[in-house]
Protein backbone atom coordinates (compact mmCIF):
# COMPACT_ATOMS: atom_id res chain seq x y z
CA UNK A 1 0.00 0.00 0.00
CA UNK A 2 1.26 3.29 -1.11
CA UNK A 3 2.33 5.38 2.28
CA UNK A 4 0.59 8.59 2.28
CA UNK A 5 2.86 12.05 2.84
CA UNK A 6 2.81 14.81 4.76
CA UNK A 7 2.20 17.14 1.74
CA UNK A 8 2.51 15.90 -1.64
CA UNK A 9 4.14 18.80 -3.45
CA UNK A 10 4.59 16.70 -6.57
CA UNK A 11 1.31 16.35 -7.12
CA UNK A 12 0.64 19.82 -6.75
CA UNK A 13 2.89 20.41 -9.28
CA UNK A 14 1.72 18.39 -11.42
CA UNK A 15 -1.92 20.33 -11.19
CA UNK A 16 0.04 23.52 -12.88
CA UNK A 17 3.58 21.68 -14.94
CA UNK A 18 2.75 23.68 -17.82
CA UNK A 19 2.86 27.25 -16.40
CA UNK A 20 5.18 26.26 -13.49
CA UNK A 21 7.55 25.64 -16.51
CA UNK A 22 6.90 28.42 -18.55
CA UNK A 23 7.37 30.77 -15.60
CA UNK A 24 10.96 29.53 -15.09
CA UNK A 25 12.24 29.44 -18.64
CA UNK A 26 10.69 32.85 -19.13
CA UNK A 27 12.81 34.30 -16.27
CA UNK A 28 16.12 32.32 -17.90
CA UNK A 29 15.23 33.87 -20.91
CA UNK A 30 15.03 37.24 -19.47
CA UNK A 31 18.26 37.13 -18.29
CA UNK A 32 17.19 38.91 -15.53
CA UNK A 33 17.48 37.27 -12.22
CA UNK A 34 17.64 39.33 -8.85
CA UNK A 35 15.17 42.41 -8.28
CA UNK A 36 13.34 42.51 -11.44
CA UNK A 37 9.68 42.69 -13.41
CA UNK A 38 8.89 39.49 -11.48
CA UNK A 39 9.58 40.50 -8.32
CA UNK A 40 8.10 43.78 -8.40
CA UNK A 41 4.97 42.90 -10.06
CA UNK A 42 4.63 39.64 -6.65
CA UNK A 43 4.92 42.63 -4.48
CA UNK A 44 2.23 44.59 -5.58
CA UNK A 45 0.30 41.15 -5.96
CA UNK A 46 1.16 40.27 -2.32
CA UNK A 47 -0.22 43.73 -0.97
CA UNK A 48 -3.75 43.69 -2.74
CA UNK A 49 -3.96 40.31 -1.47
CA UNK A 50 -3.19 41.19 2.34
CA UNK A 51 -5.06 44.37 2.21
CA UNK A 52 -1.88 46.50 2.94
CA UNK A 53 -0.20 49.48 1.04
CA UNK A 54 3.18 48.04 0.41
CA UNK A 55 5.54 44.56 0.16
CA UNK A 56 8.95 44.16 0.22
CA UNK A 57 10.41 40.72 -1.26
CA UNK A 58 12.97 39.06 1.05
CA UNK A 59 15.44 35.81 0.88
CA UNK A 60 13.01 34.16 3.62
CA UNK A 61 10.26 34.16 6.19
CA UNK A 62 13.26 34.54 9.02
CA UNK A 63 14.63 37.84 7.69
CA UNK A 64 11.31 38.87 6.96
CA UNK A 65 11.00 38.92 10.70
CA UNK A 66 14.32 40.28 11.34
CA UNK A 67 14.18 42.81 8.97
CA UNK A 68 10.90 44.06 10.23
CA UNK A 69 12.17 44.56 14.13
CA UNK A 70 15.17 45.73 12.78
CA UNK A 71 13.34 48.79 11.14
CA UNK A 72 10.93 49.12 14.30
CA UNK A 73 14.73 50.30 16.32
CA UNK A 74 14.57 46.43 18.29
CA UNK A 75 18.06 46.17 20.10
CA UNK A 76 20.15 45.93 22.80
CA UNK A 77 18.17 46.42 26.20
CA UNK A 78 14.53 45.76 24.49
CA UNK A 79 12.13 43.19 25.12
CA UNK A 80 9.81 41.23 22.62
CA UNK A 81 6.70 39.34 23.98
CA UNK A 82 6.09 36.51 21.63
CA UNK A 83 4.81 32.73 21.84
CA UNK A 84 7.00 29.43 23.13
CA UNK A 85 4.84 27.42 20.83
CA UNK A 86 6.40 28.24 17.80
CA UNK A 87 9.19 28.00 14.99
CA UNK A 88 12.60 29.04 16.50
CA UNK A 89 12.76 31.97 14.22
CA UNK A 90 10.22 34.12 16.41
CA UNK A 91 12.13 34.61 18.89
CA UNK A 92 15.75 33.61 17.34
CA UNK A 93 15.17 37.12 15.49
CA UNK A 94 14.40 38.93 18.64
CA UNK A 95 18.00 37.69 20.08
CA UNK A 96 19.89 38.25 17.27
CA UNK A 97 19.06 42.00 17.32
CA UNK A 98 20.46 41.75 20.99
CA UNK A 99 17.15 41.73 22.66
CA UNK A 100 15.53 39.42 25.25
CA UNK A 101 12.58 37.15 24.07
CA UNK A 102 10.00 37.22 27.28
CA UNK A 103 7.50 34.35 26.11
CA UNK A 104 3.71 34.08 27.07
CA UNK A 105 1.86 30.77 27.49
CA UNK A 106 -0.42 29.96 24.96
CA UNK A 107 -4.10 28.76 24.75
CA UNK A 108 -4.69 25.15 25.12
CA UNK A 109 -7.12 24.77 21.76
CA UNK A 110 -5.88 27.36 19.43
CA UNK A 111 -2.55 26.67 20.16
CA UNK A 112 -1.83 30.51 19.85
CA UNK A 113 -0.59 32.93 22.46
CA UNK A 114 -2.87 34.35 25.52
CA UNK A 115 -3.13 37.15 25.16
CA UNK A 116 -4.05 37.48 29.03
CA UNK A 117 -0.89 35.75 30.02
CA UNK A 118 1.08 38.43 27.13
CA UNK A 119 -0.27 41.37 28.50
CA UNK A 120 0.67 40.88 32.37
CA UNK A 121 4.29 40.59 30.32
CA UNK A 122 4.34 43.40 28.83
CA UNK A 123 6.96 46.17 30.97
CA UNK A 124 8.48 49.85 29.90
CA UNK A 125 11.21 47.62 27.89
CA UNK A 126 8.74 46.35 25.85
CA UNK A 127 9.35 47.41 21.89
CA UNK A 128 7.58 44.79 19.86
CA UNK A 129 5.19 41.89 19.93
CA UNK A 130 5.24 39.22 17.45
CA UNK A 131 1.95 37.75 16.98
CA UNK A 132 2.36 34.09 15.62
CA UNK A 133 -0.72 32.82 13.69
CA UNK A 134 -0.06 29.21 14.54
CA UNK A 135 -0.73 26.66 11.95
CA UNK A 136 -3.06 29.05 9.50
CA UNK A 137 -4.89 30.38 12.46
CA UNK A 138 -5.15 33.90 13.37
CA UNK A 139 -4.63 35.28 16.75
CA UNK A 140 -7.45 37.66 18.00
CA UNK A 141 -6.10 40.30 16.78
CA UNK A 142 -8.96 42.94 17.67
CA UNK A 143 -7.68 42.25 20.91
CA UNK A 144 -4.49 42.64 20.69
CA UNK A 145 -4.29 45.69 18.56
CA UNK A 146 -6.28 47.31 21.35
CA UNK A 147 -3.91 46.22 23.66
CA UNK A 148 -1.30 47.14 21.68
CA UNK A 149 -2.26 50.44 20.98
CA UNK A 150 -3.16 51.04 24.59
CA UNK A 151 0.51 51.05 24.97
CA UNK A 152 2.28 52.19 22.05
CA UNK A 153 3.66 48.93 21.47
CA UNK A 154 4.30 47.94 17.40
CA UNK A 155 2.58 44.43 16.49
CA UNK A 156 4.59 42.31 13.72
CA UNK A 157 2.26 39.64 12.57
CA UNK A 158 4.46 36.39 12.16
CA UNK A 159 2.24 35.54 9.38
CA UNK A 160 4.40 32.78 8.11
CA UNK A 161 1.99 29.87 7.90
CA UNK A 162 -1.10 31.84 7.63
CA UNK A 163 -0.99 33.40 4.43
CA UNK A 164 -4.97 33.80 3.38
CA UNK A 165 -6.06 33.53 6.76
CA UNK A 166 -8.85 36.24 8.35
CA UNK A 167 -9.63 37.51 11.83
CA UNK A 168 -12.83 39.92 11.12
CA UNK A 169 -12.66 39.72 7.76
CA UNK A 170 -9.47 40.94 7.50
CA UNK A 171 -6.64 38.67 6.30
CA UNK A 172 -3.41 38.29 7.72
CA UNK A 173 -0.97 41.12 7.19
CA UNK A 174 -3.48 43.58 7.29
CA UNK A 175 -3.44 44.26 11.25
CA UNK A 176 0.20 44.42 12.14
CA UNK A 177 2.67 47.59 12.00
CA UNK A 178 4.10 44.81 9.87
CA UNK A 179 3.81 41.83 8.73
CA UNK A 180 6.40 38.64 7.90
CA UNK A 181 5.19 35.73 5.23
CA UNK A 182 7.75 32.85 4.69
CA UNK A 183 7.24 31.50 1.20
CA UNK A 184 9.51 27.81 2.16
CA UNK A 185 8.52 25.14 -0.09
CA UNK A 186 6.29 23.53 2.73
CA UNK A 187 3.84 26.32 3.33
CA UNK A 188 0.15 27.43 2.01
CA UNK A 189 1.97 29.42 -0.83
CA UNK A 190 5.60 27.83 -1.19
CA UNK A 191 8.32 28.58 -3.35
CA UNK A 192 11.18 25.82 -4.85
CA UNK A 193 13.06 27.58 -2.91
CA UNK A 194 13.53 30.19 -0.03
CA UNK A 195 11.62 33.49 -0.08
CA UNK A 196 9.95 35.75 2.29
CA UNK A 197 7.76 39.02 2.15
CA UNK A 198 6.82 41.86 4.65
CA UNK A 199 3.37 44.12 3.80
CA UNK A 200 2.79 46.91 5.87
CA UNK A 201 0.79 50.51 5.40
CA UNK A 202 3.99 52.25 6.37
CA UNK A 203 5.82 54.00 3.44
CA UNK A 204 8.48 54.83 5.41
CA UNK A 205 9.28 51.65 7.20
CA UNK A 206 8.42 49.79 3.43
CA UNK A 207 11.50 52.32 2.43
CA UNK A 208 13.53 51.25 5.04
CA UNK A 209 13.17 47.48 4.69
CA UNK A 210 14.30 47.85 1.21
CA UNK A 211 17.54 49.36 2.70
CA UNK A 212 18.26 47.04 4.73
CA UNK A 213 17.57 44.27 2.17
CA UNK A 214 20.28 45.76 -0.34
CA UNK A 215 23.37 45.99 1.54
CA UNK A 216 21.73 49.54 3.80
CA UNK A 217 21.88 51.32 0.37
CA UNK A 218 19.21 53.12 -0.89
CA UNK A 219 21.06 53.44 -4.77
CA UNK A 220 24.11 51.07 -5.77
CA UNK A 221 26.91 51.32 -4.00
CA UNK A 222 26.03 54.31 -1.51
CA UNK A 223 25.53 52.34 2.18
CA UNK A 224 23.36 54.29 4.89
CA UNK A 225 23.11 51.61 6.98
CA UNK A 226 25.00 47.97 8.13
CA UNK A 227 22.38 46.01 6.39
CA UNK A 228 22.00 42.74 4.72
CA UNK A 229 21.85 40.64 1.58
CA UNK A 230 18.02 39.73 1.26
CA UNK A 231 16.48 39.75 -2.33
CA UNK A 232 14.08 36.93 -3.58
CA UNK A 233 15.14 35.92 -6.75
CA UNK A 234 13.13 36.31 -10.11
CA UNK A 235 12.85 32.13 -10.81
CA UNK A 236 11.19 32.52 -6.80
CA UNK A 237 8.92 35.46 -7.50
CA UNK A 238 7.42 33.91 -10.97
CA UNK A 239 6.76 30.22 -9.21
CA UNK A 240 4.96 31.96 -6.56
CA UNK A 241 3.08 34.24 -9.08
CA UNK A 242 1.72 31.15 -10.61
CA UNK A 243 0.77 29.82 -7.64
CA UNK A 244 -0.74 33.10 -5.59
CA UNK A 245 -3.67 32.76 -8.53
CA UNK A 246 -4.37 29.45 -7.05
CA UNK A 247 -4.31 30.02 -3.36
CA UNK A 248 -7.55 31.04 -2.37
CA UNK A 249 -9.06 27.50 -3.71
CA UNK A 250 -6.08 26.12 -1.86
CA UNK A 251 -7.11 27.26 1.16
CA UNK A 252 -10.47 26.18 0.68
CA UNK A 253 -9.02 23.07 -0.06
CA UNK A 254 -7.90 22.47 3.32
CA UNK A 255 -10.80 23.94 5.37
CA UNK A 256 -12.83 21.24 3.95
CA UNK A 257 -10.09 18.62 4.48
CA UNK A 258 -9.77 20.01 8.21
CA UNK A 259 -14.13 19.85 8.41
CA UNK A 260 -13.83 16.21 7.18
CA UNK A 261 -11.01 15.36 9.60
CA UNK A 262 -13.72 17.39 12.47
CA UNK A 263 -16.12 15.11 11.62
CA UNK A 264 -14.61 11.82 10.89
CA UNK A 265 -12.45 12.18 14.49
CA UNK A 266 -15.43 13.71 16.41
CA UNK A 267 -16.41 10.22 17.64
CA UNK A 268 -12.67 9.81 18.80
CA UNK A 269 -13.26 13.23 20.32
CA UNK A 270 -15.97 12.69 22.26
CA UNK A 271 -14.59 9.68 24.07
CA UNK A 272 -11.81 11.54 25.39
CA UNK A 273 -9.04 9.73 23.44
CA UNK A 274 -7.85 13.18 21.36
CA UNK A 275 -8.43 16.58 20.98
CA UNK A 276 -9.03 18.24 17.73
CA UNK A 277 -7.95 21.72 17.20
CA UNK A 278 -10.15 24.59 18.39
CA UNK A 279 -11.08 27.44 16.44
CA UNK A 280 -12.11 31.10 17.64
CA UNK A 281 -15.00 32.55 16.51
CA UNK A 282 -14.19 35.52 14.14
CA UNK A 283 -11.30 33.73 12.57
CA UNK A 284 -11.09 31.95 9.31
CA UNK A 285 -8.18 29.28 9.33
CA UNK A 286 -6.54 28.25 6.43
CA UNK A 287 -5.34 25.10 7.82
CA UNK A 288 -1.18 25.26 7.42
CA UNK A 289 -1.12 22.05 9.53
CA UNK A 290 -3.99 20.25 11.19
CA UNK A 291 -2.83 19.08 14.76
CA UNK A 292 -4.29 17.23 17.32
CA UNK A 293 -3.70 16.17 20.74
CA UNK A 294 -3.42 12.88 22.29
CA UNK A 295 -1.97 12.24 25.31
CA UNK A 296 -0.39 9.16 23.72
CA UNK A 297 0.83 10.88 20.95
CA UNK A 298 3.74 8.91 20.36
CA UNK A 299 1.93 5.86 20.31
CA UNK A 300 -0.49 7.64 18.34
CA UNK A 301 2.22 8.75 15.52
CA UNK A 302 3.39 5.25 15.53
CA UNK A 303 0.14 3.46 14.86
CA UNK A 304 -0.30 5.98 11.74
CA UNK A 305 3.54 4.87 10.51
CA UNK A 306 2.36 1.25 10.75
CA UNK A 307 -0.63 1.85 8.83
CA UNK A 308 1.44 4.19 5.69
CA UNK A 309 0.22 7.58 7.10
CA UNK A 310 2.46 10.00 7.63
CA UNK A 311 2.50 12.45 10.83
CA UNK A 312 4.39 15.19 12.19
CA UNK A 313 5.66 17.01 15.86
CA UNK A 314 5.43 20.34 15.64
CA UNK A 315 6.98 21.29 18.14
CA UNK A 316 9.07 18.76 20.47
CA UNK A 317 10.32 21.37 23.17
CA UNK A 318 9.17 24.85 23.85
CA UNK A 319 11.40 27.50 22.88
CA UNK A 320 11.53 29.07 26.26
CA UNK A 321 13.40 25.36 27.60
CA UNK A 322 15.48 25.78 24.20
CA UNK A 323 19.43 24.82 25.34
CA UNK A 324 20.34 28.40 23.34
CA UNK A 325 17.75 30.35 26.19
CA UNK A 326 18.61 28.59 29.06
CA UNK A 327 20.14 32.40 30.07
CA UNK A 328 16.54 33.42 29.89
CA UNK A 329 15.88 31.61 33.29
CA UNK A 330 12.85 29.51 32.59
CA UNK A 331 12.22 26.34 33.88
CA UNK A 332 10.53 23.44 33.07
CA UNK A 333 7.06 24.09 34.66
CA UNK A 334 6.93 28.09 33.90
CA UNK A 335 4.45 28.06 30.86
CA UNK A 336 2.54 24.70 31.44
CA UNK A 337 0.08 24.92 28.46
CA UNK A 338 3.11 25.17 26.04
CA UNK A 339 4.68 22.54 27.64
CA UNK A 340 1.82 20.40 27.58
CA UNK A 341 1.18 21.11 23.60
CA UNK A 342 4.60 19.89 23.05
CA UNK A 343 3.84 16.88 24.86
CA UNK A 344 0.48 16.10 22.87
CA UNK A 345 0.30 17.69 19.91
CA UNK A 346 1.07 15.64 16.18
CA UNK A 347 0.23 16.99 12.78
CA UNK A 348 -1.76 14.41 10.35
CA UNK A 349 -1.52 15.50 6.37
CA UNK A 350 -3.56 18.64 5.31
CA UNK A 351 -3.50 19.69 1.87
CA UNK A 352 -5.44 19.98 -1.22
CA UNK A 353 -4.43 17.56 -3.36
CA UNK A 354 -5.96 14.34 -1.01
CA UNK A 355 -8.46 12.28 -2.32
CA UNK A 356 -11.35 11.45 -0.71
CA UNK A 357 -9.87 7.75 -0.42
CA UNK A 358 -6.77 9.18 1.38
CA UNK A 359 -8.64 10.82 3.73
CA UNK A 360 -10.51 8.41 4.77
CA UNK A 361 -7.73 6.07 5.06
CA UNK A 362 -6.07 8.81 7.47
CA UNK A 363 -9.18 8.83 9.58
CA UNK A 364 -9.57 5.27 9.92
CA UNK A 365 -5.67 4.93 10.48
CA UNK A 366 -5.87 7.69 13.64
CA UNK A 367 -9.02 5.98 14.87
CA UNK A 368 -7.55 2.33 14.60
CA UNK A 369 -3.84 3.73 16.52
CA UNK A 370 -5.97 5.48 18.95
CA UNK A 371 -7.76 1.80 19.32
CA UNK A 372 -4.15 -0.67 18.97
């Protein structure tokens, strides 16, 4: 029996060979290759899609992060209130700018931060939040803009697995001071490569980021600032063209894969033997991952390799117990809801191009290892 993946990218590919193909050799034939028509033309593509004035194209998701603080003056002596239930870039960003990463817990079903817990950690040292959309699924960010603004702190959505996604009506990247996509391979809208993107309203810190991305020069070969090397290449920025036309059905792809899953598991559910994966009223998820939680989840992610499923862990350890933050002074105990998630939580496959077959071979495989 044929093992079912994670994501199947080469079937996606093989939904779109013919314009894939035609993108790349048109961008060999060019001849142009770094910060050209391509690229400009997914920037402005980017924006109208997030609802925001401006994108700037960027090597990756993490220096789409970086990038952003960096223009919002994070440094030495600041503090950035952010999730432990997360990729390591959200806060490895923070500390690489010389400021201290103060993590929140998160809430148990959504996975995403509390914002309770984030705003009794928010001090005078406070410069940024990062609000991580976990998984496709927006924070509430209503709430936290009001917070937020209540204290003149800057919000950078981490918007890296959530491209498409809505709170309000209002997709991702539109609530943020800034916001950072990451287009890896792996994601909602992936590239064959690296590449990253920040949209904000803000001319000025849109002008800024494309400093910083070109060496800190504003024209060739005049530097304003210490700056970095972060351009998304043309062959990037025409793949991701191709595919941007196709992401809204995408998307809609996997909230119906993620209703079947609610559904076919609710049985499961009920009896206490997993947990499916909550959603807040007011957001629209677009499903990055789908992740449950069973307290046996390695037994669980076992039973589903015996039976040719494929799963995932995402994420083993909390960043706050990371071995690189042990300076930090947390200890095992501190944010028990993250802690617990890492514990519990496996990823089952999520993504368009599953057949009804396949998913209900996945089903019956989690039900049957929940069973064994």
């Amino acid at each position: 029996m044929t093992a079912i993946p994670l994501l199947d990218l080469q079937a996606q590919y093989e939904t779109m060979r013919t314009e894939i193909d035609a993108a790349i050799l048109g961008v060999v034939r060019s001849g142009r290759f770094i910060l050209g028509a391509e690229g400009e033309a997914l920037e402005g593509e980017i924006a109208a899609f997030c609802g925001a004035a401006h994108a700037v194209a960027l090597a990756n998701g993490t220096d789409a992060l970086l990038l952003s603080l960096r223009a919002l003056g994070v440094g030495a002596g600041d503090e950035v209130v952010t999730t432990p239930f997360t990729f390591f870039a959200s806060a490895e960003t923070v500390a690489a700018l010389g400021a201290k990463p103060v993590f929140a817990d998160i809430d148990p079903l959504t996975f995403n931060m509390d914002l309770a817990d984030m705003e009794r950690r928010l001090t005078a040292r406070t410069k940024a939040i990062v609000a991580v959309h976990i998984f496709g699924q927006m924070l509430n960010m209503e709430r936290l803009r009001d917070i937020a603004a209540e204290r003149g702190i800057p919000v950078v959505e981490d918007a890296a697995q959530a491209i498409g996604a809505a709170w309000a009506g209002r997709r991702a990247g539109a609530w943020g001071r800034a916001a950072a996509f990451s287009f890896f391979p792996t994601k909602n809208l992936g590239a064959y490569g690296d590449g990253g993107m920040v949209v904000t309203d803000d001319g000025d810190l849109a002008a800024e980021l494309r400093m910083l991305r070109s060496h800190g020069g504003r024209r060739k070969y005049y530097h304003d600032a210490i700056g970095y090397n972060s351009r998304l290449d043309e062959i990037q920025a025409a793949v991701l063209r191709v595919k941007l036309r196709r992401l809204p059905a995408w998307n809609e792809a996997r909230r119906r894969v993620a209703a079947f899953y609610d559904a076919a598991l609710a049985e499961a559910a009920g009896a206490g033997r997993l947990i499916l994966p909550g959603r807040e009223a007011g957001g629209e998820p677009v499903y990055h991952l789908y992740t449950l939680r069973a307290a046996g989840r390695d037994r669980l992610a076992a039973g589903l390799r015996e039976r040719g499923v494929a799963s995932a862990i995402y994420y083993p350890v909390p960043l706050h117990l990371q071995k690189v933050f042990a300076a930090l002074g947390y200890r095992a105990g501190d944010l028990p809801r993250a802690e617990q998630a890492c514990r519990e939580a496996l990823s089952i496959p999520c993504y368009p191009e599953l057949t009804p077959a396949q998913l209900e071979r996945i089903a019956a495989a989690v039900c049957a290892a929940l069973a064994g």
